[in-house]
PDB file of N, CA and C in Angstrom:
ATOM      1  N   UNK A   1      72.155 -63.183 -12.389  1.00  0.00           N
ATOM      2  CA  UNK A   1      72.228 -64.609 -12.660  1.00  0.00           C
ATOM      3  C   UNK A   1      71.120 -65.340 -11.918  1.00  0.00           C
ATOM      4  N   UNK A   2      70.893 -66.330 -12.527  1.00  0.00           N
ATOM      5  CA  UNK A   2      70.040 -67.528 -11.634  1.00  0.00           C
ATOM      6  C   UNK A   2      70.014 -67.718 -10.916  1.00  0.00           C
ATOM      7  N   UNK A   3      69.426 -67.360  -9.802  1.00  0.00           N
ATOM      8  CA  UNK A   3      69.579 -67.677  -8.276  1.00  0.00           C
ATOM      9  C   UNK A   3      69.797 -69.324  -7.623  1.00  0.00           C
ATOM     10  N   UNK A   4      69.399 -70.055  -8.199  1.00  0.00           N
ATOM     11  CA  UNK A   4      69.375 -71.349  -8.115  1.00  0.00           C
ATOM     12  C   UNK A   4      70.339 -72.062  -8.446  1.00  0.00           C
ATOM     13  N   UNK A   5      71.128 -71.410  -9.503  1.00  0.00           N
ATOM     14  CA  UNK A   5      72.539 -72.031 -10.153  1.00  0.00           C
ATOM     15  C   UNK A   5      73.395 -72.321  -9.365  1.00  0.00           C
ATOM     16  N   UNK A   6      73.639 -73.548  -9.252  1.00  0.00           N
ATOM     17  CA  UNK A   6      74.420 -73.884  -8.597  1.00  0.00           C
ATOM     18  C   UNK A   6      76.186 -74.783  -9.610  1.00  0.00           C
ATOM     19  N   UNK A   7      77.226 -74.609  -8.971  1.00  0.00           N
ATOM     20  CA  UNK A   7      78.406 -74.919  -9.525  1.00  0.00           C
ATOM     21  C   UNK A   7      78.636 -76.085 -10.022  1.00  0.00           C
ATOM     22  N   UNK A   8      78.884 -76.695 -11.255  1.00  0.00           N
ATOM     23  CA  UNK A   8      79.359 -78.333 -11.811  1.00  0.00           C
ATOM     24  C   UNK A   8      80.308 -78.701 -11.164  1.00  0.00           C
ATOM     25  N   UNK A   9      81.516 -78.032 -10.417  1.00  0.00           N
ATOM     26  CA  UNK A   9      82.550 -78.387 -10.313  1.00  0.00           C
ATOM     27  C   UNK A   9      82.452 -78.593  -8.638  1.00  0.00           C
ATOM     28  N   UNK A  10      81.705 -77.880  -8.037  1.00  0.00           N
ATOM     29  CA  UNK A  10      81.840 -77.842  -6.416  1.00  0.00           C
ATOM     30  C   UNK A  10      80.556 -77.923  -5.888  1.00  0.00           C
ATOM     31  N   UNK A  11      80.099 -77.674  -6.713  1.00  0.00           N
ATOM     32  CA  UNK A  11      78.385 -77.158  -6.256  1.00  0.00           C
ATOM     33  C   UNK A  11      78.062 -76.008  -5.240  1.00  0.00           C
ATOM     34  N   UNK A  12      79.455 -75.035  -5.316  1.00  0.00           N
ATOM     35  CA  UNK A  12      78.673 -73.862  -4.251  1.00  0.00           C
ATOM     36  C   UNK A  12      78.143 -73.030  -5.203  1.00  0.00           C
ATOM     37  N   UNK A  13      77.244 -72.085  -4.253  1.00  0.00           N
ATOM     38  CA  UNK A  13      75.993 -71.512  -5.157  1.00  0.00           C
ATOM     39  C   UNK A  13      76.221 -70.293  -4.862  1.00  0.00           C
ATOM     40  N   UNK A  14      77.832 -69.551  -5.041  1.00  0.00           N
ATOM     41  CA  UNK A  14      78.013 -68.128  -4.267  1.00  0.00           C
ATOM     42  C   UNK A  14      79.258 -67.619  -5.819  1.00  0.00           C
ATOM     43  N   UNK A  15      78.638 -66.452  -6.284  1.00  0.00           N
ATOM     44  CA  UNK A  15      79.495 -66.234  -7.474  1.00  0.00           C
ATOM     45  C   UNK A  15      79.950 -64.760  -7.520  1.00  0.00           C
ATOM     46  N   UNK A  16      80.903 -64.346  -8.011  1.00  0.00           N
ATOM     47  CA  UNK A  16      81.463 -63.445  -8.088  1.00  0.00           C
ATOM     48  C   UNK A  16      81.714 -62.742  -9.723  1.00  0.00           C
ATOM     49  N   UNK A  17      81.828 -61.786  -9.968  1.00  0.00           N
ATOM     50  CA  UNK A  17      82.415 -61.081 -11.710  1.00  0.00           C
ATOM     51  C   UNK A  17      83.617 -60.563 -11.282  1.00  0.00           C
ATOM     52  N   UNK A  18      84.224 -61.192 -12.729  1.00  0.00           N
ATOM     53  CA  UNK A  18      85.538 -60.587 -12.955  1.00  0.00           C
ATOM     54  C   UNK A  18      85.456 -59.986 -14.471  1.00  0.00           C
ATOM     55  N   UNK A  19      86.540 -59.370 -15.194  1.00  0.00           N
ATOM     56  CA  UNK A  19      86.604 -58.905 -16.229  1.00  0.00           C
ATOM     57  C   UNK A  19      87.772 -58.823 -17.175  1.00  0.00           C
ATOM     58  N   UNK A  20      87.842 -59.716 -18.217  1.00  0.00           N
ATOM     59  CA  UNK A  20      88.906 -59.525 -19.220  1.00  0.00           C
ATOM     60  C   UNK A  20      88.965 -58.460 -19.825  1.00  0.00           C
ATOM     61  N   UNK A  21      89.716 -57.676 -20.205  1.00  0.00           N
ATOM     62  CA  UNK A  21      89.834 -56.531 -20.700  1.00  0.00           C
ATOM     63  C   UNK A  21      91.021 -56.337 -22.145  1.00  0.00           C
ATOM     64  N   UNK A  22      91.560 -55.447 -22.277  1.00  0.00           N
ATOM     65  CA  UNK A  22      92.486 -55.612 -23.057  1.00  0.00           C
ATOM     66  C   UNK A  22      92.664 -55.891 -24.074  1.00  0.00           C
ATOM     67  N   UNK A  23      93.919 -56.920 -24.097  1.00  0.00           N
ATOM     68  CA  UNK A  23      94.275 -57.821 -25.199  1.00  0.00           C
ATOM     69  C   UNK A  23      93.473 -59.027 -25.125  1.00  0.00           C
ATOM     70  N   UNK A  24      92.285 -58.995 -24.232  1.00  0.00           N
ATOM     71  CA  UNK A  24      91.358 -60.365 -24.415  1.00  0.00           C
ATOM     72  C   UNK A  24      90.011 -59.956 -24.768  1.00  0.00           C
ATOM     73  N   UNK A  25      90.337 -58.284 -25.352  1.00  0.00           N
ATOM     74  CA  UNK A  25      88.849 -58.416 -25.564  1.00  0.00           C
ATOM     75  C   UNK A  25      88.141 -58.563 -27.038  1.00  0.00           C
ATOM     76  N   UNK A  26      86.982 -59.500 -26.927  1.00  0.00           N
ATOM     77  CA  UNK A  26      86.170 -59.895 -27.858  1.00  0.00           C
ATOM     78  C   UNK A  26      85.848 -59.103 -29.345  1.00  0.00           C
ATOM     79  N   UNK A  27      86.096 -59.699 -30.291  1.00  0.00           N
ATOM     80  CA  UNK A  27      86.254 -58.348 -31.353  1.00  0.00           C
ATOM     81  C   UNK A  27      84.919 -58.989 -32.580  1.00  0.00           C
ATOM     82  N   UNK A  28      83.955 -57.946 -33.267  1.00  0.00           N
ATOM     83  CA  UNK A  28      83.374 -58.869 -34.459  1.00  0.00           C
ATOM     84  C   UNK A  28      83.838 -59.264 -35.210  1.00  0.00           C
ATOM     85  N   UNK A  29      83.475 -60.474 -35.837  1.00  0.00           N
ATOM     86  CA  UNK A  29      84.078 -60.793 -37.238  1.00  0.00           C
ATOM     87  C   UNK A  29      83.978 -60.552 -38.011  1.00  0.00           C
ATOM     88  N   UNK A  30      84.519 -59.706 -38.783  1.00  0.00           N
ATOM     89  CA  UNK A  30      84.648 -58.894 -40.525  1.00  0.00           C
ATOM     90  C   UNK A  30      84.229 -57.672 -40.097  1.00  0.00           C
ATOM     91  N   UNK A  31      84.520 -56.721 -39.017  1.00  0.00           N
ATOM     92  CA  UNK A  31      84.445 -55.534 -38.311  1.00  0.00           C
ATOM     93  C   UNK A  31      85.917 -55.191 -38.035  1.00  0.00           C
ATOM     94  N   UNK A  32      87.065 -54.783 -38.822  1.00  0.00           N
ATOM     95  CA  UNK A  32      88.035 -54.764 -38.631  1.00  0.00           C
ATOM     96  C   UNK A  32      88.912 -53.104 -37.499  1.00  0.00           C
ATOM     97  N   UNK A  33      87.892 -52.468 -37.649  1.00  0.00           N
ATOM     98  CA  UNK A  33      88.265 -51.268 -37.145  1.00  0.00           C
ATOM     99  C   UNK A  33      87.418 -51.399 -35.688  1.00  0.00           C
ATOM    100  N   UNK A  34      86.718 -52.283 -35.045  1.00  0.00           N
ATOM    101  CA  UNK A  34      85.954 -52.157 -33.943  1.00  0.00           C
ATOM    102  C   UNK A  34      87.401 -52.383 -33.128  1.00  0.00           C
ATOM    103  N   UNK A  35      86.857 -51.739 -32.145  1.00  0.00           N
ATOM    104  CA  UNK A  35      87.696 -51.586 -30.881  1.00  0.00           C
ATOM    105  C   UNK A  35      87.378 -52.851 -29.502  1.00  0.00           C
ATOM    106  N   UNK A  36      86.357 -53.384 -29.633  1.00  0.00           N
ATOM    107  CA  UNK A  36      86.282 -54.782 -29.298  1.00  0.00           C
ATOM    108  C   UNK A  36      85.317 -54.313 -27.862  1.00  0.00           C
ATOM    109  N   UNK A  37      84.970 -55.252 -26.930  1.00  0.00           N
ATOM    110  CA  UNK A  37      84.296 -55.569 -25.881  1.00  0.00           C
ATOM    111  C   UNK A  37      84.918 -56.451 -25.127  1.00  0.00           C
ATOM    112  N   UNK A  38      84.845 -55.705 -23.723  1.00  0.00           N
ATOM    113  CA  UNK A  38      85.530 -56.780 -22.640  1.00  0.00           C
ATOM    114  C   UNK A  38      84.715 -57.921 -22.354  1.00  0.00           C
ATOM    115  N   UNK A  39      84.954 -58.530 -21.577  1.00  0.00           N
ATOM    116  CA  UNK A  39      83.979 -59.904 -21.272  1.00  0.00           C
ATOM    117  C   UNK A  39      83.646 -59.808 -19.789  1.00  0.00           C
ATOM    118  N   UNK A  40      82.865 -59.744 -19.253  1.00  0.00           N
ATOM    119  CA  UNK A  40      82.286 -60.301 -17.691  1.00  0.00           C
ATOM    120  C   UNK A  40      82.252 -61.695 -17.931  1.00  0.00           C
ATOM    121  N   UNK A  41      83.045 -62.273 -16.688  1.00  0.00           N
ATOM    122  CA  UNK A  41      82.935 -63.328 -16.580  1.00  0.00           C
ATOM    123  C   UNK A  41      82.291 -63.448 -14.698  1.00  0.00           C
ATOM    124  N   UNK A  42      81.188 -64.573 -14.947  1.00  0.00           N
ATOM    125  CA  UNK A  42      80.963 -65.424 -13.339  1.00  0.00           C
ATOM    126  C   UNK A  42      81.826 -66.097 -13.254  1.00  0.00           C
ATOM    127  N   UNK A  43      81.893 -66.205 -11.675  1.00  0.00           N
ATOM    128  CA  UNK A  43      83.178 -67.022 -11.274  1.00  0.00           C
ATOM    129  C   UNK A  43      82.349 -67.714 -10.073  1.00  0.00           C
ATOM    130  N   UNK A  44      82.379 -68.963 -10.255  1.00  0.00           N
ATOM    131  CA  UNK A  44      82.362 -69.701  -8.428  1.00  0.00           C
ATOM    132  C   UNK A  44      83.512 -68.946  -7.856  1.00  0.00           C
ATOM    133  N   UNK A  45      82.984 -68.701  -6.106  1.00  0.00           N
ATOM    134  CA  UNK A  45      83.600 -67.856  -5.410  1.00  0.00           C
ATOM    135  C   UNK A  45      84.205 -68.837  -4.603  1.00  0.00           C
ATOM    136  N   UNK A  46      83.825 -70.696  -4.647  1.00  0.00           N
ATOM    137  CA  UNK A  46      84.698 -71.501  -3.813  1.00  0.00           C
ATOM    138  C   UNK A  46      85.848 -71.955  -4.730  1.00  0.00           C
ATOM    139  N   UNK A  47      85.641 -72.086  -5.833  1.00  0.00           N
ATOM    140  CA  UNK A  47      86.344 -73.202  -6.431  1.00  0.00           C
ATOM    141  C   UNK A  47      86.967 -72.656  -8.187  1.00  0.00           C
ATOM    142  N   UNK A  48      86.664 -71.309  -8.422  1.00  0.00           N
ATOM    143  CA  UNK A  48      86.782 -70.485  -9.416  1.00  0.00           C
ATOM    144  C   UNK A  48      86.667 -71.006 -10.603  1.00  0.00           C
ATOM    145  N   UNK A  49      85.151 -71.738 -10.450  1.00  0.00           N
ATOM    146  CA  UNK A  49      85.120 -72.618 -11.691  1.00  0.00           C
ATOM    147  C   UNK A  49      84.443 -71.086 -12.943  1.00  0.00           C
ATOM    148  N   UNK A  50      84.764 -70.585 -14.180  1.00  0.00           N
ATOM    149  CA  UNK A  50      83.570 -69.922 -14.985  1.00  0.00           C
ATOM    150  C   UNK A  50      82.427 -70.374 -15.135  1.00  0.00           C
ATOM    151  N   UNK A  51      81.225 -70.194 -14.379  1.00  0.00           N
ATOM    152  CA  UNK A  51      79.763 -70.445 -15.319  1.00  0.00           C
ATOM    153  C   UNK A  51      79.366 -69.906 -16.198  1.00  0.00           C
ATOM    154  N   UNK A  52      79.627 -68.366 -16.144  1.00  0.00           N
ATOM    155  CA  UNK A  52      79.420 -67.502 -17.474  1.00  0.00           C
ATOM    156  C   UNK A  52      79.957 -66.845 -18.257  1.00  0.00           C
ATOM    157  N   UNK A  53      80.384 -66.484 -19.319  1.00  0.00           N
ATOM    158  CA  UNK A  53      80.648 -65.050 -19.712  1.00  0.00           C
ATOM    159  C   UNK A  53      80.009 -64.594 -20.674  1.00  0.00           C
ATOM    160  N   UNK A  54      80.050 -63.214 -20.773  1.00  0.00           N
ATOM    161  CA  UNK A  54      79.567 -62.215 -21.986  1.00  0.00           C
ATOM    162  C   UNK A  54      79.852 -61.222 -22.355  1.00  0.00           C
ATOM    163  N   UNK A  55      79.180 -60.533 -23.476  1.00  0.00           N
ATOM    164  CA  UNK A  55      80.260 -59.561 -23.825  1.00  0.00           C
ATOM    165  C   UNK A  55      79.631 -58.121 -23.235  1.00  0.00           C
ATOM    166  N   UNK A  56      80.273 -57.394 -22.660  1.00  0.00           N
ATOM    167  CA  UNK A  56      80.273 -56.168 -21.993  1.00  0.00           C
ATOM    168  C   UNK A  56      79.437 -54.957 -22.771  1.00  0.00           C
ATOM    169  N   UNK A  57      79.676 -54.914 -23.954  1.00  0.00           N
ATOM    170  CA  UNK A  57      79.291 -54.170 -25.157  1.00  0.00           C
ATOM    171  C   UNK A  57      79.088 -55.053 -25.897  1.00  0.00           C
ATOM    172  N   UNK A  58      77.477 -55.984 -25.712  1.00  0.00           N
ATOM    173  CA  UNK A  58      77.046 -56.870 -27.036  1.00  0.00           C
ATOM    174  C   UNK A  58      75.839 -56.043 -28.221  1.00  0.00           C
ATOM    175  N   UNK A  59      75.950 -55.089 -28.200  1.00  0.00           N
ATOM    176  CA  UNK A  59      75.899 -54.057 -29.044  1.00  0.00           C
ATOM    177  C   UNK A  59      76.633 -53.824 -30.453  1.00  0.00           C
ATOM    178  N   UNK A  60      77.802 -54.185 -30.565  1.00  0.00           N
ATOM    179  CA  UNK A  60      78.683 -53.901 -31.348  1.00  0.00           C
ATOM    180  C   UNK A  60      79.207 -54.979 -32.119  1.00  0.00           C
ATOM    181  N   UNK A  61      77.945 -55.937 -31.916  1.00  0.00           N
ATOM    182  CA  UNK A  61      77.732 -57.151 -32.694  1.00  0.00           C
ATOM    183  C   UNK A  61      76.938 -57.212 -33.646  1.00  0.00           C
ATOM    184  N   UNK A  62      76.124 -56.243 -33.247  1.00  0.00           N
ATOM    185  CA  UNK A  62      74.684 -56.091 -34.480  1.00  0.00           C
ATOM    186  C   UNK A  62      74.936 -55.880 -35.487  1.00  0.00           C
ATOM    187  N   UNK A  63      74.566 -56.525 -36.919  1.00  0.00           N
ATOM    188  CA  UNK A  63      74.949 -56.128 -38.192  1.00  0.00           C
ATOM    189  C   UNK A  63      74.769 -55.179 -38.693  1.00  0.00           C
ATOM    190  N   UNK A  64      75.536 -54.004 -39.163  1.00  0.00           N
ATOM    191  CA  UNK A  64      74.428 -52.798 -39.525  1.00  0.00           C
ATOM    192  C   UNK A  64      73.989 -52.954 -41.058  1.00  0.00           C
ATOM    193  N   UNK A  65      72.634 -52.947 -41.335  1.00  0.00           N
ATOM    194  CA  UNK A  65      72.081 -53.358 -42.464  1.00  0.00           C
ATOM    195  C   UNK A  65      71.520 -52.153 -43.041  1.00  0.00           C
TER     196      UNK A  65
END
């Protein structure tokens, strides 16, 4: 991440990853048999605001043409 980024909500500039997994993970649309991608999410480490997330396996987004 951006070294410089600093938090909207607190403004500390110290972040941490967490990870949805599971039943929260990200699936394509009109890909009915994909097994989906978890999400990394940044977290402010004062104030646990999300600055980021993405998908773990953004691979399995690509259209195959």
């Amino acid at each position: 991440m951006n070294r410089n980024l600093k938090c909207p909500e607190c403004g500390g500039e110290k972040f941490g990853k967490g990870k949805l997994s599971g039943y929260a993970a990200l699936h394509p649309v009109g890909k009915l048999l994909s097994m989906g991608s978890g999400i990394i999410a940044h977290v402010c480490v004062n104030c646990g605001y999300i600055i980021k997330m993405q998908a773990e396996k953004p691979h399995i987004f690509k259209d195959k043409k």
